[in-house]
Protein backbone atom coordinates (compact mmCIF):
# COMPACT_ATOMS: atom_id res chain seq x y z
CA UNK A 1 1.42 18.85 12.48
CA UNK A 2 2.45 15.81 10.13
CA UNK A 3 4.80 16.93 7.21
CA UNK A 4 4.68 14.11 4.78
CA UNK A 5 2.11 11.15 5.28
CA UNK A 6 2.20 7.56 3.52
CA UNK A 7 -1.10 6.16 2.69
CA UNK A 8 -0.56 2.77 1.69
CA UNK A 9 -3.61 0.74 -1.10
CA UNK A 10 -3.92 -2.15 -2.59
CA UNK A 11 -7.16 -0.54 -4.18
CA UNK A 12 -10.01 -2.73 -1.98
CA UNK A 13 -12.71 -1.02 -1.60
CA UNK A 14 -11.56 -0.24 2.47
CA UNK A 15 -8.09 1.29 0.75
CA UNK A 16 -9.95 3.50 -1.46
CA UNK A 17 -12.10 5.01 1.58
CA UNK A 18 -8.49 5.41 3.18
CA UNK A 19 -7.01 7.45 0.31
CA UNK A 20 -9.91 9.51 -0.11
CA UNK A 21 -9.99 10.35 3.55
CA UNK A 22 -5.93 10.46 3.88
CA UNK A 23 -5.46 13.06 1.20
CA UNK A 24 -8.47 14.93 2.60
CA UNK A 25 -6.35 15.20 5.76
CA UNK A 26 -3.37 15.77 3.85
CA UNK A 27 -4.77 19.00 1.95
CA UNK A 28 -5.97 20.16 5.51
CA UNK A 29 -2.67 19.90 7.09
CA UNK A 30 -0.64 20.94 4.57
CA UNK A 31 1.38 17.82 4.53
CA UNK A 32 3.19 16.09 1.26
CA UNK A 33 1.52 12.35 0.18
CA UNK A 34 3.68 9.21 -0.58
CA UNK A 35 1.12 6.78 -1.72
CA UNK A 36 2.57 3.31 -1.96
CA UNK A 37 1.59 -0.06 -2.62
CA UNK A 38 3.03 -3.57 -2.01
CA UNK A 39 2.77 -6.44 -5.07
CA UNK A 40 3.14 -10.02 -4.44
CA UNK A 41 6.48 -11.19 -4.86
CA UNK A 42 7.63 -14.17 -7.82
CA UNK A 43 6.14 -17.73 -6.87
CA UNK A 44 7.97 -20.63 -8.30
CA UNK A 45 5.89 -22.19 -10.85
CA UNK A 46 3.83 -25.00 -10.21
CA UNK A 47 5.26 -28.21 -11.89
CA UNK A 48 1.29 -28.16 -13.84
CA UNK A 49 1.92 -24.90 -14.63
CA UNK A 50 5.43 -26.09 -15.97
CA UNK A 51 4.03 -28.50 -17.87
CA UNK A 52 1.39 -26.15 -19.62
CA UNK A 53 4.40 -24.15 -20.63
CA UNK A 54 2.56 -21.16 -18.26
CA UNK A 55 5.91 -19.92 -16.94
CA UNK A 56 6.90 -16.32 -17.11
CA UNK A 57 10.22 -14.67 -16.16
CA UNK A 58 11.05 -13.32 -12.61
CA UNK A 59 12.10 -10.28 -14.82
CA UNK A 60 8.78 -10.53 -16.19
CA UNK A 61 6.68 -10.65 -13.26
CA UNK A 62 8.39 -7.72 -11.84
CA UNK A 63 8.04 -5.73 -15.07
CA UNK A 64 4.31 -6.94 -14.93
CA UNK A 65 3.91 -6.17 -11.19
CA UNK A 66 5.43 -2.35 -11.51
CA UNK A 67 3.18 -1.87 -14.18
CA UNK A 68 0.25 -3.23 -12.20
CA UNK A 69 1.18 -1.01 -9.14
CA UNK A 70 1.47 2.10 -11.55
CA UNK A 71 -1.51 1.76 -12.94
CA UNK A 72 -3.07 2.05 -9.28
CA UNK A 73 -0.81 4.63 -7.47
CA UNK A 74 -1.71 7.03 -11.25
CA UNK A 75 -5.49 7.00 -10.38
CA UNK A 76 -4.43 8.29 -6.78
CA UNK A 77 -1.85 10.28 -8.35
CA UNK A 78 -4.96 12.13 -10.61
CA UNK A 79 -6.78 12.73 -7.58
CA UNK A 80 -3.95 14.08 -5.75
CA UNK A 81 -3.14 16.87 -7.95
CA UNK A 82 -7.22 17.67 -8.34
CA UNK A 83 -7.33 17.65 -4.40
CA UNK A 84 -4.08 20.60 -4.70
CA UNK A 85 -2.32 17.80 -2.77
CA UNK A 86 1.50 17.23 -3.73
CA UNK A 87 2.11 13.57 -4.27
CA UNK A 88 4.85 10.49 -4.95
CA UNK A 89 4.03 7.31 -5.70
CA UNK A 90 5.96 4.34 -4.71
CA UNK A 91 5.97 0.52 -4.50
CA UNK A 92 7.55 -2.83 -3.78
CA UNK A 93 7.64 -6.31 -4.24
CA UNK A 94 6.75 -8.26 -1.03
CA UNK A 95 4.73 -10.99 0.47
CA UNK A 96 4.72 -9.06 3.60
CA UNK A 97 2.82 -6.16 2.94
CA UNK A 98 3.19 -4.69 6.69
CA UNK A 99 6.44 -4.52 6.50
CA UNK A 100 7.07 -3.40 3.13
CA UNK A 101 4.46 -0.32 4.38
CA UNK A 102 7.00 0.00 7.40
CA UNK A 103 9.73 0.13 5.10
CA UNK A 104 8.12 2.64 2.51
CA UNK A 105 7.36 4.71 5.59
CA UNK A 106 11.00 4.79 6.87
CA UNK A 107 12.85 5.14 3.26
CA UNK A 108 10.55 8.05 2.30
CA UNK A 109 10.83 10.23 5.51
CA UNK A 110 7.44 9.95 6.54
CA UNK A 111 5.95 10.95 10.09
CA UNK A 112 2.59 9.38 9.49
CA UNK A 113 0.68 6.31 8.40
CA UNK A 114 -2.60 6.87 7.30
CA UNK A 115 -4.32 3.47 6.60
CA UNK A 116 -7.50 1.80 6.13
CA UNK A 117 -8.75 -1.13 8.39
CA UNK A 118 -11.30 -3.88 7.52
CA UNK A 119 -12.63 -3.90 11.22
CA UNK A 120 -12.35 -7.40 11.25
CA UNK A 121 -12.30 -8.99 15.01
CA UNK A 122 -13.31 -12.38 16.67
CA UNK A 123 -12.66 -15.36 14.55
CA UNK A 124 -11.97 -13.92 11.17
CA UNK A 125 -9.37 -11.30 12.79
CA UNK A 126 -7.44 -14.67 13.32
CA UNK A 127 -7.99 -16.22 10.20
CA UNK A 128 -7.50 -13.55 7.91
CA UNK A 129 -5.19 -11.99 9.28
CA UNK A 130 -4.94 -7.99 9.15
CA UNK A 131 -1.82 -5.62 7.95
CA UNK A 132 -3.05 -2.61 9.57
CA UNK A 133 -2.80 -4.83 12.87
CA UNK A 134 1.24 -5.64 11.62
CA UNK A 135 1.54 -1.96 10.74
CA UNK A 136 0.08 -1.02 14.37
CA UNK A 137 2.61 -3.75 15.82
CA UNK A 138 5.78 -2.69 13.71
CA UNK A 139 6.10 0.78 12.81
CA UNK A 140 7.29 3.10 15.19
CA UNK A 141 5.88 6.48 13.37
CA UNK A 142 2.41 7.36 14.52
CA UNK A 143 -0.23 4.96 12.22
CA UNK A 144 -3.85 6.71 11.82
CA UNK A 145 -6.33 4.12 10.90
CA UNK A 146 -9.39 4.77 8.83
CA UNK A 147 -12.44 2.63 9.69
């Protein structure tokens, strides 16, 4: 059975189901949580935003990011420890989520992804894209999606 499982959110309302159900799986196979989540990376400021003197540090953003991602990965944490499940947070700065999951997955030791899925197919598949799809495509530890 899976040891230690990473159950990646970006706290959607699909994530949340994910993490509910992941750490329900988790408690009933005994298996450690790392629950991680990916923040946008620094965008160079717009020359308006420049202008309106609406420019913050990349220092700054990160600091603001972590914090962000903290605040998330706690509530999980919370439930975690009510659930009896043993848990580590961690996060990252990227712009591609899928692989930054792939990467959390390999740098923490994990043998399973357990991650949520819109369901999306058809036309909006294409357009908006879908990270469990890159996660599916990338990672080669086993990926459990939640639908």
């Amino acid at each position: 059975m899976y040891k230690h499982i990473l159950i990646p959110t970006d706290g959607t309302p699909t994530a949340e189901k994910a993490v509910k159900a992941g750490l329900r799986f988790a408690k009933w196979s005994k298996a450690k949580v790392t629950v991680f989540t990916a923040m946008p990376e620094y965008r160079t400021p717009t020359s308006a935003e420049v202008a309106a003197r609406n420019v913050i540090s990349i220092a700054e953003h990160e600091r603001r990011s972590m914090a962000q991602a903290k605040k998330l990965l706690d509530k999980v944490a919370r439930r975690a420890k009510a659930a009896g499940v043993k848990l580590a947070i961690d996060a990252a700065l990227s712009d591609r989520p899928a692989d930054a999951i792939v990467a959390a997955a390999q740098k923490n030791g994990c043998d399973l992804i357990f991650i949520g899925s819109h369901g999306r197919k058809g036309l909006s598949a294409l357009l908006l894209g879908s990270q469990t799809h890159e996660v599916l495509n990338r990672s080669r530890i086993p990926t459990l999606v939640y639908r």
